[in-house]
Structure formats: structure tokens, C-alpha cells
Protein backbone atom coordinates (compact mmCIF):
# COMPACT_ATOMS: atom_id res chain seq x y z
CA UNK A 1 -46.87 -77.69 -73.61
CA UNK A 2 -46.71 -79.58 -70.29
CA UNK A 3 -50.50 -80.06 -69.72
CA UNK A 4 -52.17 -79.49 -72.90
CA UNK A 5 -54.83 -81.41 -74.69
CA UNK A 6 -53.67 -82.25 -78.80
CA UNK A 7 -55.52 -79.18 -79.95
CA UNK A 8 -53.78 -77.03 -77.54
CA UNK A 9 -50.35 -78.10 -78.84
CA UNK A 10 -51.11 -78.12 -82.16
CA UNK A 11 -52.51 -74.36 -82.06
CA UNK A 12 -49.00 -73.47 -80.35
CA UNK A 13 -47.53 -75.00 -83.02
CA UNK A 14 -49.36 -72.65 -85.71
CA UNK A 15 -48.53 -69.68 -83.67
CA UNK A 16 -44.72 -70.53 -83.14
CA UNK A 17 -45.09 -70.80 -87.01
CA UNK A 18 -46.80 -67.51 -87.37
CA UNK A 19 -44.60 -65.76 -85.29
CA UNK A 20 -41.61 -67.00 -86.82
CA UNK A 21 -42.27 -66.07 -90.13
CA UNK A 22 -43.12 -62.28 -89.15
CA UNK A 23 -39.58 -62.27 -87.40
CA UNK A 24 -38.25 -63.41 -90.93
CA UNK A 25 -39.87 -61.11 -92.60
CA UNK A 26 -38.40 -58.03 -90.45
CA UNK A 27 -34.84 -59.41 -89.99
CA UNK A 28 -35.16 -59.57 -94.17
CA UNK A 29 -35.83 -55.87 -93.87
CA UNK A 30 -33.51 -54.72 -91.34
CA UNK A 31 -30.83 -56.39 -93.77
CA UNK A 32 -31.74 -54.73 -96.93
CA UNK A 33 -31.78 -51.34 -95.31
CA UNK A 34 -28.58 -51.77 -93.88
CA UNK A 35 -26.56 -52.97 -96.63
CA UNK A 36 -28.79 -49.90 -98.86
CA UNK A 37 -27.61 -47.70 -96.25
CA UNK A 38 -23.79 -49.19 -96.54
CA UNK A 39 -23.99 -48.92 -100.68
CA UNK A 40 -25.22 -45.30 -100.77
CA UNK A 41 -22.28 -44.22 -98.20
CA UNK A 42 -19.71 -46.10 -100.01
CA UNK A 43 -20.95 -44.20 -103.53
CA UNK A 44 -21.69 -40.84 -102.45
CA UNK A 45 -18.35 -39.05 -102.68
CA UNK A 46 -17.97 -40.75 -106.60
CA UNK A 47 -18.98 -38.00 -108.41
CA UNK A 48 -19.03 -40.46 -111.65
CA UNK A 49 -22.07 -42.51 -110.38
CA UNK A 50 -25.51 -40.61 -110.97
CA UNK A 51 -27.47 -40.96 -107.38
CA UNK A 52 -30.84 -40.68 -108.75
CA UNK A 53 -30.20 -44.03 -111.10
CA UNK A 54 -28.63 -45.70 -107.63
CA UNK A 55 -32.29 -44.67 -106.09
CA UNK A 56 -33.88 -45.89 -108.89
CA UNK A 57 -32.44 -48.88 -109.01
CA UNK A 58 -32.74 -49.78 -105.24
CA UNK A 59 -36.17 -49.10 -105.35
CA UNK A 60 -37.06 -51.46 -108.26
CA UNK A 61 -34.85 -54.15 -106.11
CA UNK A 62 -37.19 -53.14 -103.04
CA UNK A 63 -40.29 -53.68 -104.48
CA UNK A 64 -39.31 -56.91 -105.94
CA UNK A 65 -38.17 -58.27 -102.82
CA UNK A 66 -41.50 -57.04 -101.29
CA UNK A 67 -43.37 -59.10 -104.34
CA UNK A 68 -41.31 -62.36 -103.24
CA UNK A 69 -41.62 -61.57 -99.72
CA UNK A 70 -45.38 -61.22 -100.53
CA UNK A 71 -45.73 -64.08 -102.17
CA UNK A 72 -43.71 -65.96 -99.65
CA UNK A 73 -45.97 -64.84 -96.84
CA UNK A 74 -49.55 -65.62 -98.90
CA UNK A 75 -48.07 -68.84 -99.67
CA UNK A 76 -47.32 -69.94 -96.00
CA UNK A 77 -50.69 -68.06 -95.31
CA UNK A 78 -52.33 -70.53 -97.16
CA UNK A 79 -50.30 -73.63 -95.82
CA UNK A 80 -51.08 -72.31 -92.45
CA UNK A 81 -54.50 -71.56 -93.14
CA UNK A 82 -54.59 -75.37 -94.26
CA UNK A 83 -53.14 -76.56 -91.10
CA UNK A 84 -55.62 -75.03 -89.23
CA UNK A 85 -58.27 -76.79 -90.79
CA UNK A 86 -56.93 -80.08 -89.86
CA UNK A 87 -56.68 -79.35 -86.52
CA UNK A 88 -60.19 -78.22 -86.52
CA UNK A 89 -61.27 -81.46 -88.83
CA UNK A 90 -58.63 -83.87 -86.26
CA UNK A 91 -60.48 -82.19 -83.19
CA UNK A 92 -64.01 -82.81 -84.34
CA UNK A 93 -62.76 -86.52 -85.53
CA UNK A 94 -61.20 -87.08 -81.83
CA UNK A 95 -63.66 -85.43 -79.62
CA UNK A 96 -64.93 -88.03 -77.50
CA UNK A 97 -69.07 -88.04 -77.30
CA UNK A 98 -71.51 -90.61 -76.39
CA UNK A 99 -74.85 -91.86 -77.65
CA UNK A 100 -78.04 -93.41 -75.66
CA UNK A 101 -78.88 -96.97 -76.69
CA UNK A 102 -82.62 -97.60 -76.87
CA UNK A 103 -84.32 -99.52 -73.60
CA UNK A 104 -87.19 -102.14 -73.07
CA UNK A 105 -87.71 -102.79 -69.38
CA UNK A 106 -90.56 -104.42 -68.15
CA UNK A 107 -91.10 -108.14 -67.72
CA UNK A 108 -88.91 -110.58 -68.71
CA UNK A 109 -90.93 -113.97 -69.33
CA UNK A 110 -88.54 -117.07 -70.38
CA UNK A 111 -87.97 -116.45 -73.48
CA UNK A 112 -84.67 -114.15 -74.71
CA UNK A 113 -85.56 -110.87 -75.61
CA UNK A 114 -83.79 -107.55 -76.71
CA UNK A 115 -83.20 -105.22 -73.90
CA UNK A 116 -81.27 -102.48 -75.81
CA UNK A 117 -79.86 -101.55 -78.92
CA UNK A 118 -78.34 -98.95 -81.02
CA UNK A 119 -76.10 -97.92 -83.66
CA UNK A 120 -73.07 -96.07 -84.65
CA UNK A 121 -70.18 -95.68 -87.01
CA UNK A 122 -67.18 -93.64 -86.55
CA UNK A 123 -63.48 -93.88 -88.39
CA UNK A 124 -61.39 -97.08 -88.46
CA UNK A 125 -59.21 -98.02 -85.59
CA UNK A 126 -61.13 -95.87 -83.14
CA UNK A 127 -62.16 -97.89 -79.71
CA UNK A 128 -65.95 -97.76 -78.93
CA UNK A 129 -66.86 -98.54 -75.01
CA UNK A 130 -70.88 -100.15 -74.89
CA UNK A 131 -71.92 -99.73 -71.08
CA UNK A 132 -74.48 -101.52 -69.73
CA UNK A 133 -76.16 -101.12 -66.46
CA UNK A 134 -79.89 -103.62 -65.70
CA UNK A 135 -81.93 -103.05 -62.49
CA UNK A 136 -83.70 -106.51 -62.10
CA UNK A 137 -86.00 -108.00 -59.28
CA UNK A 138 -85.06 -111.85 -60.75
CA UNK A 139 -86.79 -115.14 -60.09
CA UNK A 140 -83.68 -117.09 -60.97
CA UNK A 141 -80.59 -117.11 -63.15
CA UNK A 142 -80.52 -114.35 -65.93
CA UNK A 143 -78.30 -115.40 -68.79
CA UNK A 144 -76.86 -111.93 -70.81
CA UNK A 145 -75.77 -111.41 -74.23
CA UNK A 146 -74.15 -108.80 -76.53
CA UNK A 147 -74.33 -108.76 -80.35
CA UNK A 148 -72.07 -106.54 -82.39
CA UNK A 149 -73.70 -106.76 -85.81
CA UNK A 150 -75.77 -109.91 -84.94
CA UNK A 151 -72.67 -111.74 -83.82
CA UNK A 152 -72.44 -112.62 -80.00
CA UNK A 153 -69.64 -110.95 -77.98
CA UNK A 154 -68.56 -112.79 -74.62
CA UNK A 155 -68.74 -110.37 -71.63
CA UNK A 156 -68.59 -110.95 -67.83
CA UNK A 157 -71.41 -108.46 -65.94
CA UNK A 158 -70.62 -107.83 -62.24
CA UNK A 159 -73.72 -109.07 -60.42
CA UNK A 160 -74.62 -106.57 -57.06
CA UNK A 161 -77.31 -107.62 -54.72
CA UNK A 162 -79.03 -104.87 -52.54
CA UNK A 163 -82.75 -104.52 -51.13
CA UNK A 164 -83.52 -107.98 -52.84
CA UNK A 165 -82.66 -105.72 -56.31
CA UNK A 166 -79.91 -107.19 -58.58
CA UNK A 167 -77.93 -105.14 -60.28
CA UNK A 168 -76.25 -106.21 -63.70
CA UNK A 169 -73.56 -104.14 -65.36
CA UNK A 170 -70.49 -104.40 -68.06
CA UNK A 171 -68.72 -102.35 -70.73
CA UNK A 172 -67.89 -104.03 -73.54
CA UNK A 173 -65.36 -102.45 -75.58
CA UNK A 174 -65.84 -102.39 -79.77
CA UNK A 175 -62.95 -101.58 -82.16
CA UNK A 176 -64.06 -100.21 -85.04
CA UNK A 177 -63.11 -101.12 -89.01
CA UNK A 178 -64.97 -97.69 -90.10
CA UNK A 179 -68.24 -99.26 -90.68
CA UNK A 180 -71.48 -98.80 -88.86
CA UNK A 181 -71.96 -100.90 -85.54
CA UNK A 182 -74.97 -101.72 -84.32
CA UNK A 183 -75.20 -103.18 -81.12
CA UNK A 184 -77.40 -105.40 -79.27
CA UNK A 185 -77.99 -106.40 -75.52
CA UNK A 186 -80.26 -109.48 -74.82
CA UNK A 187 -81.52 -111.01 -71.67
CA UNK A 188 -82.92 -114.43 -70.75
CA UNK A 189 -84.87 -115.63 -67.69
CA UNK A 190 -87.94 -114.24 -65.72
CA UNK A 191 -87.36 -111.25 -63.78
CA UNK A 192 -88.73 -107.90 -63.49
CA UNK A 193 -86.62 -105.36 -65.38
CA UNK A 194 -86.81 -101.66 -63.41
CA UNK A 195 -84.49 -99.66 -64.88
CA UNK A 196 -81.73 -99.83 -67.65
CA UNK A 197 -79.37 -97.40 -68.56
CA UNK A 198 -77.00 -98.19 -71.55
CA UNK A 199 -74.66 -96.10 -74.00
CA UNK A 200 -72.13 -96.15 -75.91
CA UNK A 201 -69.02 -93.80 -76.01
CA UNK A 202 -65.56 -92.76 -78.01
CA UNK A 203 -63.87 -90.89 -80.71
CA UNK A 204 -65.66 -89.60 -83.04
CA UNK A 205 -68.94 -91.28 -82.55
CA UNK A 206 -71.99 -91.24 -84.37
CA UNK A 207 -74.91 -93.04 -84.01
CA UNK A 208 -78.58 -93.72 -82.74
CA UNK A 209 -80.86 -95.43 -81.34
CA UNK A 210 -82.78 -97.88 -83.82
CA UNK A 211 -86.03 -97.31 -84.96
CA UNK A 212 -87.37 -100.78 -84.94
CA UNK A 213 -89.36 -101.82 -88.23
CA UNK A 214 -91.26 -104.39 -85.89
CA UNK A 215 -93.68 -101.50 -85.61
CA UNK A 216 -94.97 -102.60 -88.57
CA UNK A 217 -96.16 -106.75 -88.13
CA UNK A 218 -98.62 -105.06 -85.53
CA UNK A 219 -102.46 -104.69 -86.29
CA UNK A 220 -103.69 -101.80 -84.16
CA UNK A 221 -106.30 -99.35 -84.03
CA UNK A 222 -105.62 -95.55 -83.11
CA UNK A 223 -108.55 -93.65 -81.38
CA UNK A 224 -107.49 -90.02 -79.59
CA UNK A 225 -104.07 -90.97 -79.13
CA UNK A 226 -105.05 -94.25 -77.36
CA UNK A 227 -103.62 -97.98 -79.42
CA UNK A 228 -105.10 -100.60 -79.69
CA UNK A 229 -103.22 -103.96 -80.36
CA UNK A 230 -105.68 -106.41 -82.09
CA UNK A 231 -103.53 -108.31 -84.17
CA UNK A 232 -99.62 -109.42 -84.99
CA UNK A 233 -98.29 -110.87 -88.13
CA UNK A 234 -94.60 -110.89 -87.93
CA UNK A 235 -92.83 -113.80 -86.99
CA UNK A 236 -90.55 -113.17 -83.92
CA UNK A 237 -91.22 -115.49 -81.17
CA UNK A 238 -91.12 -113.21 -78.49
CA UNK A 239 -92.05 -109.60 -80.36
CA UNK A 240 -91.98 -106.51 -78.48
CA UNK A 241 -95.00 -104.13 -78.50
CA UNK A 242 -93.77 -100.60 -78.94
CA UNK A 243 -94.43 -98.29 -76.65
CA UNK A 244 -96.20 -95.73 -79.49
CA UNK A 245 -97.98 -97.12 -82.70
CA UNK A 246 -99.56 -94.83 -84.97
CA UNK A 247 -98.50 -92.30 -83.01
CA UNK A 248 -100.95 -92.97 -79.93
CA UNK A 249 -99.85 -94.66 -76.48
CA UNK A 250 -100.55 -98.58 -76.65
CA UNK A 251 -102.64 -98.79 -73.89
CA UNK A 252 -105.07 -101.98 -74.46
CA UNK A 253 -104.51 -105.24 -76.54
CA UNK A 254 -107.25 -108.02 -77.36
CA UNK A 255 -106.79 -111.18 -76.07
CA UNK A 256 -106.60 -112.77 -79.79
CA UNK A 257 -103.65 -110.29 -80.88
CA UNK A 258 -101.50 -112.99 -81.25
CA UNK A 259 -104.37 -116.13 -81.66
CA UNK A 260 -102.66 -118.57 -84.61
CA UNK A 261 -99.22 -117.61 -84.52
CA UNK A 262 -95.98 -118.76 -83.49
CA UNK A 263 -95.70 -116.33 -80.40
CA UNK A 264 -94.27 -117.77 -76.87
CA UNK A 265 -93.73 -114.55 -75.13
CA UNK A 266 -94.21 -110.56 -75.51
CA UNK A 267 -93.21 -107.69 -74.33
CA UNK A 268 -95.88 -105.54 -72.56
CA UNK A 269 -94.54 -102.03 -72.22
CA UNK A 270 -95.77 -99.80 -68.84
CA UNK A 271 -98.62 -97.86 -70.93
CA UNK A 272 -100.76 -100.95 -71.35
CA UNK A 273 -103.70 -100.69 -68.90
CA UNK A 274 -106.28 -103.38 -70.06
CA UNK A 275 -106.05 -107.01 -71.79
CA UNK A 276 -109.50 -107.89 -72.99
């Protein structure tokens, strides 16, 4: 099994098994018929014994040792038959796959704001990697931080400098206790954000990105698929306009949106084409 993955040895493992019980089962009939063969030699020149009852009888001992060689064989059937399903269910709960966090790029303005976020669960013990790769134009010293189920994790990103574009990246590995995950990537400073690309991957992964219920503290109008922002009443300090509201592009917001609130900084997405 030099080579093989843990399905592949497992599966050659149910065959050996397989094949090892059909060798059984003939050597089981090779011996009967020998030692009927042997009987009915020894027998045949005693006139005394009636041959037909001899048949008789070694045919009623046949079939029952076909009924427990029957049984035997449904029986370890069924066990096999039960093995394969946990290879299937051990292959589906090991196969590695990976899920696309959700991305804001765009300005960054001061304040800390989420750049992405997702979540997943998968079974307990299983190791989670979260990669993280930023494409920034900065203005300064960008402070980064990670948040595994709103508490802050403490990773190092390599910094790369090319073209006057900074390039920010980490993995941040997450064991998990067979609960969901969700995780969270935050950046503070001013910089221009290009391009992000973030995931996480493992065993058994499930997840997604999050649908943010921030969609709802915005006051917007919808006309032929074109938003409107004209006013906000959540209470996030630095909320982040979605892309899509009410299922149209948000392409203009009023310069009162956010008149009378607590609001020190927003996130503009690319689709907005007029403040007025």
C-alpha cells in the first residue's frame, strides 16, 4: 500500500477481506467432498449399510452446511457492506475543501473596519488554515487583526513592497471544538485597499460567507435596479454600505445619509458614482 491515500488502503483492506472469505468458502467445499468421497469408498463393499440412506443423509448434512455457510457469508456481507460505508462517511469527513471568505476593498479611512469574514464548522479536533492575502496602496502604518468568534487572534503578516503596492498576507491556523467558526479580518489606517483574496481551508469544512444583517440599519430607495442611500440608523461607527440593497446596485447616497448619528467613517463600495 506503499503510496496510497487512507481510502485507497482501506478499500484494499475490504477486498483482502472479500477475497478471503470466498477462498474459505471453497476450501470448506473441497473438504466436505473429499472426506464424502472417502466415507462412500470406505462403505461401499458393506453390503449391511443401505447406500441410498448414506446419500440421503449426506445430502441433508450438505445443505445444512450450505445454510450456515449462507448465513456466514450474508452476515460478513453485511459487516462488510457496513465497513464500506464508513470509509465512504470517513472520506467525505476527511476530504480537504476550502471556502471563500467575503471581501470589502475600497478605502480605508482611520477608523478599523472589517475587511473579510466568513463562517464554518466542521468536526472536533480538525485544523482549519484562514489565509489572508491584502493589496494596499497605504499612507502609513496599517495595524491587522483576526477574530475567531469575536475574540482577537495574534498573527504576524509578511509585509512585501513592489511598484509602491504593499502587499499583506498570513494564515492563521484554527483548531476546531466541533462548533461553528466564524472568522473575522480587520484593518486599521488609511490606505487604498485593491484587491483581497482570503479563504479558509481543511477537513471536512463547511461554511460561508456571512450575509451581513447591516443591510438592514440602511434607508434607501430602489429605482430600476439603481440604490439610493438616504438614510442610516444602526449604530456602528464606521458601517459598511453593501454593495446591493434591495436588490439594485448602490450607486448614489445623499449627503445627510448619516446627518445626526454617531458615524466617523464608511465604507463606499466601487458602484457608488454620485454623493449629492
Amino acid at each position: 500500500t506503499l503510496g496510497c491515500t487512507g481510502k485507497d488502503t482501506r478499500i484494499i483492506a475490504v477486498s483482502a477481506k472479500r477475497s478471503q472469505a470466498n477462498k474459505i468458502k471453497d476450501l470448506c467445499y473441497t473438504k466436505i467432498n473429499t472426506e464424502i468421497t472417502q466415507l462412500k469408498n470406505n462403505i461401499s463393499g458393506n453390503s449391511s449399510l443401505n447406500i441410498t440412506d448414506i446419500d440421503n443423509k449426506i445430502t441433508q448434512l450438505r445443505d445444512e452446511l450450505d445454510a450456515r455457510i449462507h448465513n456466514d457469508w450474508v452476515m460478513n456481507s453485511e459487516k462488510i457492506s457496513q465497513i464500506d460505508q464508513r470509509v465512504h462517511n470517513d472520506w467525505i469527513r476527511l476530504k480537504i475543501n476550502a471556502i471563500s471568505l467575503k471581501t470589502y476593498i475600497g478605502g480605508l479611512i482611520g477608523a478599523e473596519r472589517t475587511v473579510a469574514d466568513g463562517e464554518f464548522e466542521t468536526f472536533d479536533g480538525a485544523w482549519i488554515f484562514v489565509d489572508f492575502t491584502a493589496y494596499i496602496s497605504s499612507m502609513g502604518k496599517i495595524t491587522v487583526k483576526t477574530f475567531v468568534n469575536d475574540i482577537v487572534q495574534f498573527v504576524q503578516s509578511r509585509e512585501f513592497i513592489h511598484n509602491c503596492e504593499e502587499t499583506m498576507h498570513f494564515t492563521l491556523p484554527v483548531l476546531s471544538s466541533g462548533d461553528k467558526k466564524r472568522i473575522a479580518v480587520t484593518m486599521e489606517g488609511t490606505a487604498e485597499i485593491t484587491d483581497i483574496q482570503a479563504f479558509a481551508w481543511g477537513q471536512g469544512l463547511n461554511g460561508q460567507a456571512l450575509n451581513h444583517p447591516e443591510n438592514n440599519d440602511f434607508v434607501y430607495i430602489n429605482n430600476n435596479g439603481i440604490t439610493t442611500v438616504t438614510g442610516y440608523v444602526g449604530h456602528n461607527i464606521s458601517p459598511q454600505i453593501p454593495d446591493v440593497l434591495g436588490g439594485g446596485v448602490t450607486t448614489i447616497i445623499e449627503k445627510s445619509a448619516f446627518s445626526g448619528t454617531d458615524v466617523e467613517s464608511v465604507y463606499i463600495p466601487y458602484g457608488v458614482t454620485e454623493i449629492r
